[in-house]
Protein backbone atom coordinates (compact mmCIF):
# COMPACT_ATOMS: atom_id res chain seq x y z
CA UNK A 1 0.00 0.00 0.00
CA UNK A 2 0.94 3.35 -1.02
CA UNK A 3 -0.03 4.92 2.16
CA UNK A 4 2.51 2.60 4.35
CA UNK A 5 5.21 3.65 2.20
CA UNK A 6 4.43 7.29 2.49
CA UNK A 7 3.72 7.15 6.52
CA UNK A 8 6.81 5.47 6.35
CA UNK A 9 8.64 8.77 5.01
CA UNK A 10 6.48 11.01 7.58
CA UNK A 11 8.01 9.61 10.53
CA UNK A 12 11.50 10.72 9.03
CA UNK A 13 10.52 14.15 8.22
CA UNK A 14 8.44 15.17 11.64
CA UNK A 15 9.24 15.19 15.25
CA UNK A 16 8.86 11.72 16.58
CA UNK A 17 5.77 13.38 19.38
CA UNK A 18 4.06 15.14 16.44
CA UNK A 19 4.21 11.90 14.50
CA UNK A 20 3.35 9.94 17.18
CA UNK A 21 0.61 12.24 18.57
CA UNK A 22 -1.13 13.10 14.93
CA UNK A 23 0.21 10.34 11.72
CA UNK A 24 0.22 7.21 13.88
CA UNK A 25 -3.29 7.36 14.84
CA UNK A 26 -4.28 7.40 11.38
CA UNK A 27 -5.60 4.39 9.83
CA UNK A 28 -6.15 3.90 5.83
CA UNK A 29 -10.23 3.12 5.37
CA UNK A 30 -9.86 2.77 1.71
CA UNK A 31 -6.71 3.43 -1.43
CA UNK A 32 -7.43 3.46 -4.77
CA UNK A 33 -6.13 4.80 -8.00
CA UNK A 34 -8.32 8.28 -7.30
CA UNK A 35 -8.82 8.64 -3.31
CA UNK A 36 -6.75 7.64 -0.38
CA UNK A 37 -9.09 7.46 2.93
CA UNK A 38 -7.69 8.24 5.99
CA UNK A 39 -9.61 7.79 9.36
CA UNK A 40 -8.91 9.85 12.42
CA UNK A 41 -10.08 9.71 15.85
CA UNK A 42 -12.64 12.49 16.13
CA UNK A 43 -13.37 15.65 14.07
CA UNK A 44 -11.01 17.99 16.13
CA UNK A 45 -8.47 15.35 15.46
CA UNK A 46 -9.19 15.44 12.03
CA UNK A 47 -9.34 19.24 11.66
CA UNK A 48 -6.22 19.68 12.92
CA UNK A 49 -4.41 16.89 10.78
CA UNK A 50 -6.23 19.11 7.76
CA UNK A 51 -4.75 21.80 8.63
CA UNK A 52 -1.29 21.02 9.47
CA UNK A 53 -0.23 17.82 7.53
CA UNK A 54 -2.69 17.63 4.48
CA UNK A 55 -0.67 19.64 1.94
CA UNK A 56 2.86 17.63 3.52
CA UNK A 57 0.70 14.13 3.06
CA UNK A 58 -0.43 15.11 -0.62
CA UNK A 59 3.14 16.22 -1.37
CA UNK A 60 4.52 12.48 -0.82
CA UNK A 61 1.26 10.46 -2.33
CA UNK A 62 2.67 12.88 -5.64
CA UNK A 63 6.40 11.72 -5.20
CA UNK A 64 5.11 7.58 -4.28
CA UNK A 65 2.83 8.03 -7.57
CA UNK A 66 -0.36 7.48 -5.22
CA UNK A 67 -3.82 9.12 -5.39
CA UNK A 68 -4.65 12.89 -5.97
CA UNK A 69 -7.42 13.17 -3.43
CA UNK A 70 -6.69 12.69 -0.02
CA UNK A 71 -10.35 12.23 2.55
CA UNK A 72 -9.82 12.88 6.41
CA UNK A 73 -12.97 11.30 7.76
CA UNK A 74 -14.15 11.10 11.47
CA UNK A 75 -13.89 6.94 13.09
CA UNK A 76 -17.76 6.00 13.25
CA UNK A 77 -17.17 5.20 16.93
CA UNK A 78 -15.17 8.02 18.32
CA UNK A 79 -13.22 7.59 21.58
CA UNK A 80 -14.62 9.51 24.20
CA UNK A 81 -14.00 10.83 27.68
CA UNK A 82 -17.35 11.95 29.65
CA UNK A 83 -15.69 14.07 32.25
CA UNK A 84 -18.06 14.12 35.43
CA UNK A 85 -20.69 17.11 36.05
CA UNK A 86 -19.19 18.16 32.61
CA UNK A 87 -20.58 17.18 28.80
CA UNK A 88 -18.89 14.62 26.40
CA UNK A 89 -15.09 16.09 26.19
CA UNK A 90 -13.11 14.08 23.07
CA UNK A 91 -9.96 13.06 24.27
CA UNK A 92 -6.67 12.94 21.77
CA UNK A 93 -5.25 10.28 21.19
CA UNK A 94 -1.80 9.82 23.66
CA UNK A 95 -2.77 12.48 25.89
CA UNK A 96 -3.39 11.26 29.17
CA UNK A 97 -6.89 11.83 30.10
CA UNK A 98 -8.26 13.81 31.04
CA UNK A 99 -7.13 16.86 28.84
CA UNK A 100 -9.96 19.35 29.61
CA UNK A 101 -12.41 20.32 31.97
CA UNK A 102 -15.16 21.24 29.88
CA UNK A 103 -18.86 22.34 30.21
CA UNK A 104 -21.84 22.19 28.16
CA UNK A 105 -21.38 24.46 25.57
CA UNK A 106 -23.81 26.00 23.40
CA UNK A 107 -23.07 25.66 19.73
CA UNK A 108 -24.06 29.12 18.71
CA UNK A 109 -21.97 31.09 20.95
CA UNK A 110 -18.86 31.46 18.89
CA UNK A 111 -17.23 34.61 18.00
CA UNK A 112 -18.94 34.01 14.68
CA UNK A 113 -22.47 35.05 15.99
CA UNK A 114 -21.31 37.58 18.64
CA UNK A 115 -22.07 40.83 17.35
CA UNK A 116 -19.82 44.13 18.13
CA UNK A 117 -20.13 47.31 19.65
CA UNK A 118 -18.71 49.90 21.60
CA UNK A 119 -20.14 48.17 24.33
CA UNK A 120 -18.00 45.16 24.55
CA UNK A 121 -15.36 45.70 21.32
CA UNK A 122 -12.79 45.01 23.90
CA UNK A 123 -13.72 41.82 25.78
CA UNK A 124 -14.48 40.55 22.17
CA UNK A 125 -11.12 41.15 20.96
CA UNK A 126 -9.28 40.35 24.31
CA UNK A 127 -10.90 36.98 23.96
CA UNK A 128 -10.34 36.67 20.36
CA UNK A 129 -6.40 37.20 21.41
CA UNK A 130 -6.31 34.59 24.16
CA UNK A 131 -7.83 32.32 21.58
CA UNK A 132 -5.20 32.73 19.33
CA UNK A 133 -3.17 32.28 21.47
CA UNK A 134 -1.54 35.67 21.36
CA UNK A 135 -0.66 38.24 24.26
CA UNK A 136 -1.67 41.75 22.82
CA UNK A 137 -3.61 42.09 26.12
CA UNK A 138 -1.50 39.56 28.44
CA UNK A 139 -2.32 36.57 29.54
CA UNK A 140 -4.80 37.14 32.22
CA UNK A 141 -8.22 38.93 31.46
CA UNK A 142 -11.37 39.46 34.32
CA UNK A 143 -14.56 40.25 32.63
CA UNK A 144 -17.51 41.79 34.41
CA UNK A 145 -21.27 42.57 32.83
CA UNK A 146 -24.94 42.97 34.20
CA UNK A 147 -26.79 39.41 33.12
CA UNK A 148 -27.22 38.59 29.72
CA UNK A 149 -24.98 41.03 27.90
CA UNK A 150 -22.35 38.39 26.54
CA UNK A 151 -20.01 37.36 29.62
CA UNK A 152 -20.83 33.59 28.79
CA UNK A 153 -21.33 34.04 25.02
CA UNK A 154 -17.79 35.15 24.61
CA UNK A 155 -16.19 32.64 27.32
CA UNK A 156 -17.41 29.62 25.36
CA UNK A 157 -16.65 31.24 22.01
CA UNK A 158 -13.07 31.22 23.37
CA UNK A 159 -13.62 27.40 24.35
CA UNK A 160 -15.33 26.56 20.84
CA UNK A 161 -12.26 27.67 18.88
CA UNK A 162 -9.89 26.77 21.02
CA UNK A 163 -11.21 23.56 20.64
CA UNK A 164 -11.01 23.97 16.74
CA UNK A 165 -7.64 25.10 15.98
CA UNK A 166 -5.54 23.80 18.97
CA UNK A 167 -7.43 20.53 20.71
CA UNK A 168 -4.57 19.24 22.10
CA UNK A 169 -4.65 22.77 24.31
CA UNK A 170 -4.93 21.53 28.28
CA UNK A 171 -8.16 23.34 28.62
CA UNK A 172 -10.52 23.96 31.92
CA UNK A 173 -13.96 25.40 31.71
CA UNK A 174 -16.43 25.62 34.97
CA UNK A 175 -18.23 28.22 37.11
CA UNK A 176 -16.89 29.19 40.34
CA UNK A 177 -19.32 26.92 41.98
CA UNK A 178 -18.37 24.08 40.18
CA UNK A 179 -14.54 24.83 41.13
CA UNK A 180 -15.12 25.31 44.94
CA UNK A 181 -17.74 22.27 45.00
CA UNK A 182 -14.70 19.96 43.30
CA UNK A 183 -12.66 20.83 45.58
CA UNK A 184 -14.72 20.35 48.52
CA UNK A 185 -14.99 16.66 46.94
CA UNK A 186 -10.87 16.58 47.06
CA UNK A 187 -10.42 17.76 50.60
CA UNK A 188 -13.41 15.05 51.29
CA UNK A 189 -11.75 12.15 49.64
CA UNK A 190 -8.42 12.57 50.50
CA UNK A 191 -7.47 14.06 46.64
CA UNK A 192 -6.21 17.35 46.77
CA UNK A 193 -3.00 16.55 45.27
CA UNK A 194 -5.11 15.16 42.28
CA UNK A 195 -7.52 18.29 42.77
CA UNK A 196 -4.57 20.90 42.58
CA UNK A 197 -1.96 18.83 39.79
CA UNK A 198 -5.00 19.17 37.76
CA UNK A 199 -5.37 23.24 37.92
CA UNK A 200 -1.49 23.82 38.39
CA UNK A 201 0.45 21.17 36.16
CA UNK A 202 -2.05 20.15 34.05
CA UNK A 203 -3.75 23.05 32.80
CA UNK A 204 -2.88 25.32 29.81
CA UNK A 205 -5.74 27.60 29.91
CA UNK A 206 -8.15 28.29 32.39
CA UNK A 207 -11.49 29.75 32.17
CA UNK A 208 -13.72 30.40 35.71
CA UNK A 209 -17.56 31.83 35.44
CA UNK A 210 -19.13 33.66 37.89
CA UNK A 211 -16.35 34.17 40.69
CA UNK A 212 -18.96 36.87 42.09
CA UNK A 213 -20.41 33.43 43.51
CA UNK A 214 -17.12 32.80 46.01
CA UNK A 215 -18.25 35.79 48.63
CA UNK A 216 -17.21 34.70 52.09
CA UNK A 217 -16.04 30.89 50.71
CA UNK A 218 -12.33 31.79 51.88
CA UNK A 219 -11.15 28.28 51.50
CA UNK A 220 -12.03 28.39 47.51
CA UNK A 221 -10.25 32.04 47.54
CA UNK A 222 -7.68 30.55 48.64
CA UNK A 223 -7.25 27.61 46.62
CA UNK A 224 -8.31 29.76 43.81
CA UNK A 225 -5.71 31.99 44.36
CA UNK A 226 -2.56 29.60 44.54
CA UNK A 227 -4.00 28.25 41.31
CA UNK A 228 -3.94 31.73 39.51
CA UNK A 229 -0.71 32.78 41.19
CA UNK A 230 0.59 29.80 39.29
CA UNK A 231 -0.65 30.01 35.66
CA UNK A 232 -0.56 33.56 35.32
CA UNK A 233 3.39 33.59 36.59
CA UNK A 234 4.15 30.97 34.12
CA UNK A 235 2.31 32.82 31.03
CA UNK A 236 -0.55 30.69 31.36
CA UNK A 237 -3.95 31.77 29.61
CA UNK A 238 -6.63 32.90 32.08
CA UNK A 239 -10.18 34.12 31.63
CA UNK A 240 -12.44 35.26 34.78
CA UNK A 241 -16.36 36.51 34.73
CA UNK A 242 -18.33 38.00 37.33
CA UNK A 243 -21.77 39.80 37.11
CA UNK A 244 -20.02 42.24 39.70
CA UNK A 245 -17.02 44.19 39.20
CA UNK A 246 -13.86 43.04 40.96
CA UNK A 247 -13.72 46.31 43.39
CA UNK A 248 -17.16 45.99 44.55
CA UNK A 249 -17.40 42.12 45.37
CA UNK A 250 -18.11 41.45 49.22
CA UNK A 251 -16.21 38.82 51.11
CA UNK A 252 -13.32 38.29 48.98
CA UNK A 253 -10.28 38.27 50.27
CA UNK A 254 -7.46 41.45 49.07
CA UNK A 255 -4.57 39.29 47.42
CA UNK A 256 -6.84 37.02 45.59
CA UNK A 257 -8.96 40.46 44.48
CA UNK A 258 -5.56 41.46 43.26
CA UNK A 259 -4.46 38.53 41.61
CA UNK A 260 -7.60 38.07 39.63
CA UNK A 261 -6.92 41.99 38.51
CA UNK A 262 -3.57 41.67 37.68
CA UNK A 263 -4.05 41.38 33.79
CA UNK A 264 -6.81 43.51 31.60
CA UNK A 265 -10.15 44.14 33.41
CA UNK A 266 -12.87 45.35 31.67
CA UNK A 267 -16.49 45.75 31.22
CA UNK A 268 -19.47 45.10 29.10
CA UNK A 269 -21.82 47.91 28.78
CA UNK A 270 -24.99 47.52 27.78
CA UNK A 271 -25.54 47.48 24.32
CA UNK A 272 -26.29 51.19 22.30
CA UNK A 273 -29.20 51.27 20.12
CA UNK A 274 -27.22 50.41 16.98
CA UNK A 275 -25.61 47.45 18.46
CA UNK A 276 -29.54 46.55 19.70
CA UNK A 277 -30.98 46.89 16.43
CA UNK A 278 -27.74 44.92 14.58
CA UNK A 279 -28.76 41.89 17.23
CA UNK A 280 -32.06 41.89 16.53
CA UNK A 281 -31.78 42.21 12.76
CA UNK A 282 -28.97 39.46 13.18
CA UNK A 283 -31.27 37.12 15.72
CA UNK A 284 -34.12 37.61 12.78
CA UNK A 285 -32.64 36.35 10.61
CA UNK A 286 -31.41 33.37 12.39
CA UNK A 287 -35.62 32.51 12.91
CA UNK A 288 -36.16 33.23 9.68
CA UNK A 289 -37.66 36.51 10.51
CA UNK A 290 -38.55 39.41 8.25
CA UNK A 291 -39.08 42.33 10.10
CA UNK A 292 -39.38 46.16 8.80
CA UNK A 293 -37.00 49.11 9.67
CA UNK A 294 -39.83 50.41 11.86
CA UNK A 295 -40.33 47.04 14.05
CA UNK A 296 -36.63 47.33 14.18
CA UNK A 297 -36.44 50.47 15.39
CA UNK A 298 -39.16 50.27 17.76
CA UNK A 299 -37.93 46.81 19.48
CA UNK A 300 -34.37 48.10 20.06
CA UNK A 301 -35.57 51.22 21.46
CA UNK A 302 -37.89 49.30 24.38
CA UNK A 303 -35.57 45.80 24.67
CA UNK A 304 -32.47 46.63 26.51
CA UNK A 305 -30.12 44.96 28.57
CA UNK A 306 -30.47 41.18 29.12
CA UNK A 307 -30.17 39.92 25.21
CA UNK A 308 -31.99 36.89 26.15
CA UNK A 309 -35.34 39.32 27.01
CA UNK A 310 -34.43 40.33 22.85
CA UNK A 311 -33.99 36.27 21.91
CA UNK A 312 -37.49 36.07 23.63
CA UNK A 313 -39.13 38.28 22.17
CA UNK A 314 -38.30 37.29 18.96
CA UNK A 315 -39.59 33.98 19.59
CA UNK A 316 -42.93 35.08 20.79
CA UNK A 317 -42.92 37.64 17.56
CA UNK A 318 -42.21 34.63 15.12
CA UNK A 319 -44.61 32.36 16.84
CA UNK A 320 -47.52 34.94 16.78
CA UNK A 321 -46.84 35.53 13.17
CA UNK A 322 -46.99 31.85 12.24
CA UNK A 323 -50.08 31.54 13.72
CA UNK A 324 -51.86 34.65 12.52
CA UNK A 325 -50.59 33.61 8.87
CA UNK A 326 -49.51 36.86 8.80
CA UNK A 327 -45.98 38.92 8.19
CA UNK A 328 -44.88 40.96 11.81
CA UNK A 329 -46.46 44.77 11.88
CA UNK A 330 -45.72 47.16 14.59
CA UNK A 331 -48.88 46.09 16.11
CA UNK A 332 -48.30 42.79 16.42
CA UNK A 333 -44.75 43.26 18.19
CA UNK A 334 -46.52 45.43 20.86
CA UNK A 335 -48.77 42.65 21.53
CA UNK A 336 -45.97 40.51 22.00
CA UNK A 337 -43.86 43.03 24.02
CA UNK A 338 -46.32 43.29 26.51
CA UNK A 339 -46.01 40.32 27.58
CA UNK A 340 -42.40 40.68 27.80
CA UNK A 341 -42.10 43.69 30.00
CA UNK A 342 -44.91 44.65 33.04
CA UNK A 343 -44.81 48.07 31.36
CA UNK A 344 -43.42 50.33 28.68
CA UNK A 345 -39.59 50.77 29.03
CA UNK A 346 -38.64 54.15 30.90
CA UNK A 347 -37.10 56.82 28.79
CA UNK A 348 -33.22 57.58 29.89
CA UNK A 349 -31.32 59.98 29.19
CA UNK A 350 -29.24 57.52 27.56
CA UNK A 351 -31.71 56.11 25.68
CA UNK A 352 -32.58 59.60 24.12
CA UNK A 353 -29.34 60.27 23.59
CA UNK A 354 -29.08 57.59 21.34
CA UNK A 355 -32.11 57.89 20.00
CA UNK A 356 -31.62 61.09 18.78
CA UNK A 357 -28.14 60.32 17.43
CA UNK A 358 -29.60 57.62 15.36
CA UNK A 359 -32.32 59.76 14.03
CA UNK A 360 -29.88 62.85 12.94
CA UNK A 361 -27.03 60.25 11.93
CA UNK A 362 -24.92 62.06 14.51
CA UNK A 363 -22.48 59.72 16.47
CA UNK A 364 -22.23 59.25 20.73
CA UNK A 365 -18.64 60.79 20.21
CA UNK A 366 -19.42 63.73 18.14
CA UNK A 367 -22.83 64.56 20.31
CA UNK A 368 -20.03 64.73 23.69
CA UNK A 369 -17.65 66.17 21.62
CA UNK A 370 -16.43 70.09 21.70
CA UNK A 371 -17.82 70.46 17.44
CA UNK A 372 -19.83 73.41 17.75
CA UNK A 373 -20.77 72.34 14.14
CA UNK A 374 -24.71 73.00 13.61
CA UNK A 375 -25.36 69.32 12.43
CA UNK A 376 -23.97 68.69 15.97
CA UNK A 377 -25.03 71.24 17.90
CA UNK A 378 -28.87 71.27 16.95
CA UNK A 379 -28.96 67.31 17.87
CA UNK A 380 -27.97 67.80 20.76
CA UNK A 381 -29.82 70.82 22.23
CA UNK A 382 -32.69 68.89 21.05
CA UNK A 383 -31.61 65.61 22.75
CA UNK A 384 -30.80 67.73 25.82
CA UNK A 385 -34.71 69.46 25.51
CA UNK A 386 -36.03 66.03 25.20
CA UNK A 387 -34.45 64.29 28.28
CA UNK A 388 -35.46 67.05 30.31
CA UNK A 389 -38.98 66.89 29.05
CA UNK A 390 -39.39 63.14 29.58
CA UNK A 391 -36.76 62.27 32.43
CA UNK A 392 -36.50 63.71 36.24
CA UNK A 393 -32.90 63.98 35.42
CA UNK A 394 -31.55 66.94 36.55
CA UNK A 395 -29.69 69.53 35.01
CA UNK A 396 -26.35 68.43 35.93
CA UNK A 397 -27.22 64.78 35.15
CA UNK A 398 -28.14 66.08 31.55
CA UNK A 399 -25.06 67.99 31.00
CA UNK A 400 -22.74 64.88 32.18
CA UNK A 401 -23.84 62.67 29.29
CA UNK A 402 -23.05 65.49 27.16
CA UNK A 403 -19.45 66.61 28.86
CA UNK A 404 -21.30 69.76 29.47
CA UNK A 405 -22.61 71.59 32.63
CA UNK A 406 -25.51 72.93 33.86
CA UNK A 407 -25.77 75.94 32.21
CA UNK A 408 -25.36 74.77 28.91
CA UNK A 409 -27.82 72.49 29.29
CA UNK A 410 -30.71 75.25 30.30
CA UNK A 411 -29.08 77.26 27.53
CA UNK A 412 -29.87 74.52 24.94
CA UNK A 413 -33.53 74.09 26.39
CA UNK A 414 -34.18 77.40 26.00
CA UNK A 415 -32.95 77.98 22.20
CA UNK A 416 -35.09 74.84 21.39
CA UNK A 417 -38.07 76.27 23.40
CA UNK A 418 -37.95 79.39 21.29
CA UNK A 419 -36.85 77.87 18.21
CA UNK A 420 -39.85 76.13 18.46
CA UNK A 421 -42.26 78.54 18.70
CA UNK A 422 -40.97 80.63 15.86
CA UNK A 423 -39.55 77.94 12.95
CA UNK A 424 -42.42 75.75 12.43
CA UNK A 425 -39.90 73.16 10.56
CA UNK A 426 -37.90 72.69 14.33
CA UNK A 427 -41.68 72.33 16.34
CA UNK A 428 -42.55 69.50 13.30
CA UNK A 429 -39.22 67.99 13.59
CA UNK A 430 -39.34 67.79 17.37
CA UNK A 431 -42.89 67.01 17.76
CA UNK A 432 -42.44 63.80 15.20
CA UNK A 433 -39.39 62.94 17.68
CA UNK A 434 -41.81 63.38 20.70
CA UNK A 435 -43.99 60.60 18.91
CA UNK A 436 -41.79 58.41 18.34
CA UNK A 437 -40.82 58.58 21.35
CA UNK A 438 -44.12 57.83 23.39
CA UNK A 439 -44.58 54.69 20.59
C-alpha cells in the first residue's frame, strides 16, 4: 500500500511526538487509484491533521505516484472521555486523560455570531487574542457585565475555537461553583494533590464563570488563588467573569482580588441602540424573521439589557406571526412586548441620547464632543430638551452625558423652546421625535 510507504517517510521528516501524537493514529479506510481514505479519531483530530499535515501528506502520495485526493474522515465510533458534572469532552489520542475540563457548551456562541459594539469591542477582541493564542492584552483577562450582555457568550466562544484550531490545548472550563464544590470533593476524599496537579500542572488555559459566587467561601479564595498565582506567573492563559465588578465584590479576600486583577479588566456595557438593532436584525434572521425598519427600530428602542429578554421576544414575535398567517407589523410586536415587560420601558437619558443620534445620523462621540458644528449642535440641544422633558434627570445629570454643565444644558432648552415657537420646521421635527418617542 501506497499509504505505508508514504507514513513510512512522515516519521522521518516530523518530530517523533508530532508523528506519534497526529500520523500514527491514522488508519487507511480505503486506497485506490483516485482517493486515499484516511480515518482519524474524532473531528477535532481530524481538523487539525487538515490543517497542518494535508498539503505535507499530498506532497509524498505525488512523489510515491499514489492518489490525488486525499479524505480525512471522522472513526464511526469516536473515543470519548465523559468528564463528570461536565458534557462529552473528546480526548486525543496519547494524551493522558483527562485533557480538559469542559462544560456544556452551546453551539451558537462562537465569536462568529457575537455581534460588536462599543459596548463590549474590547472583551471581544481580548478573547479573540487569548484564543489565538496571542498576548496583545497579556495573559490574564477578568470580565464583568450585568446578566445577559455576553459574559458567557464570549467565554465559550473562546472554548469553541480553542477547541477547533488547537485541541490538544490543556483546557478547563467551569463556574466558580463548580470549582469550589470539586474541591470540597478533594479535601473530602483525600485528593487534593489530584484536585490541585490538575489546575497547576495540568492546565494550559483556564477559564472560571461567575467568581462573584465565592463571597465569604475563603477556603475556595484561597485555593483559587494559589492556582492563579501559578498560571498567570508561568504565562498561562486565564479568563475570569463575574456579574459584579472586581472592586465591589463582598467577602473576597485582598490578594486574591488582586491577583484576579492583575491582567486587563474590563467591562461590558450595555448594548447602544445600533448594536440593539444589529442583534435583533442578526437574531431575525437566524428565525427566519422578516421584520421592517420600523419594528426594528421600535424593538431596540424598548428591549435593553439582558439579550436573552431580545432572543425572547423574537420567539414570541415569530410564533404569533406563524399563527396569525400573517408577516410581523408594529402592532403585532406590541402585543408581544407586553407580555415581555410589566410596562413600557422608561425613557433615559441615555436612551434619548441615542435615539436622537440615530435619528440625525450624529455619532455618541461627536454629540459629547467640543464640534460646535450646527449638524452637531442642533442634535444635541434637542436631545438635551427632550431628556429634560421626559426624564426627572436633573440639570447636571443632563449635562454629564453630554461633557457639558448645567448651564449649557438650560441654555440649549431654551434655544429649542424658542426655536420652536418661531420655525415651524424645528416644532414639526421635534414634535415627530416626541412621537416616536411615546410609541
Amino acid at each position: 500500500m501506497v499509504w505505508e510507504t508514504v507514513r513510512e517517510s512522515l516519521q522521518d521528516a516530523l518530530p517523533e511526538s508530532d508523528f506519534g501524537l497526529w500520523i500514527k493514529p491514522l488508519s487507511c479506510r480505503r486506497e485506490d487509484q483516485q482517493v486515499l481514505e484516511l480515518v482519524g479519531p474524532d473531528r477535532f483530530f481530524c481538523a487539525w491533521v487538515q490543517e497542518r499535515y494535508l498539503e505535507l501528506i499530498k506532497g509524498r502520495l505525488q512523489e510515491f505516484g499514489g492518489p490525488s485526493e486525499v479524505r480525512l474522515t471522522v472513526a464511526s465510533e469516536p473515543e470519548t472521555q465523559l468528564d463528570a458534572g461536565a458534557g462529552g469532552q473528546l480526548r486525543l489520542p496519547g494524551v493522558t486523560a483527562p485533557v480538559n475540563r469542559i462544560r456544556s457548551l452551546h453551539p451558537g456562541y462562537t465569536f462568529e455570531q457575537f455581534m460588536v459594539g462599543e459596548s463590549n469591542i474590547l472583551a471581544r477582541s481580548a478573547c479573540q487574542a487569548l484564543a489565538d493564542g496571542q498576548s496583545t492584552y497579556g495573559h490574564c483577562l477578568f470580565i464583568n457585565s450585568s446578566t445577559g450582555l455576553g459574559k458567557s457568550h464570549l467565554t465559550q466562544a473562546v472554548v469553541h475555537k480553542v477547541m477547533q484550531t488547537a485541541p490538544s490545548t490543556r483546557l478547563h472550563y467551569l463556574t466558580a461553583q463548580q470549582f469550589s464544590a470539586e474541591m470540597v470533593q478533594g479535601i473530602r476524599s483525600g485528593a487534593m494533590d489530584k484536585f490541585s496537579s490538575k489546575y497547576v500542572q495540568n492546565c494550559d488555559m483556564l477559564l472560571v464563570e461567575d467568581i462573584h459566587t465565592l463571597t465569604g467561601k475563603n477556603k475556595t479564595q484561597e485555593e483559587l488563588n494559589t492556582v492563579l498565582d501559578y498560571l498567570i506567573r508561568s504565562g498561562r492563559r486565564v479568563i475570569l467573569t463575574s456579574a459584579v465588578a472586581p472592586r465591589n465584590i463582598a467577602g473576597i479576600d485582598e490578594d486574591f482580588r488582586s491577583r484576579m486583577t492583575s491582567g486587563l479588566v474590563t467591562h461590558i456595557e450595555e448594548p447602544e441602540y445600533e448594536t440593539r438593532a444589529s442583534i435583533i436584525r442578526h437574531k431575525a434572521a437566524q428565525n427566519e424573521l422578516e421584520l421592517g425598519d420600523e419594528v426594528v427600530d421600535f424593538l431596540a428602542r424598548h428591549l435593553r439589557g439582558d439579550i436573552r429578554r431580545t432572543e425572547s421576544a423574537l420567539i414570541g414575535i415569530r410564533a404569533k406571526s406563524c399563527l396569525l398567517g400573517t408577516p410581523p407589523d408594529l402592532a403585532l410586536v406590541k402585543e408581544v412586548l407586553s407580555a415581555i415587560i410589566d410596562r413600557p420601558a422608561e425613557l433615559s437619558g441615555e436612551t434619548i441620547r441615542d435615539f436622537v443620534g440615530c435619528e440625525f445620523k450624529v455619532s455618541i462621540e461627536e454629540l459629547t464632543s467640543r464640534s460646535r458644528k450646527r449638524s452637531i449642535t442642533f442634535p444635541r440641544q434637542v436631545a438635551m430638551y427632550l431628556t429634560r422633558k421626559y426624564t426627572g434627570e436633573s440639570l447636571a445629570d443632563i449635562g454629564q452625558l453630554y461633557n457639558r454643565d448645567h448651564s449649557t444644558v438650560l441654555h440649549a432648552i431654551k434655544v429649542v423652546t424658542r426655536d420652536m415657537s418661531r420655525k415651524t420646521s424645528v416644532r414639526r421635527q421635534v414634535e415627530m421625535l416626541c412621537e416616536k418617542l411615546q410609541k
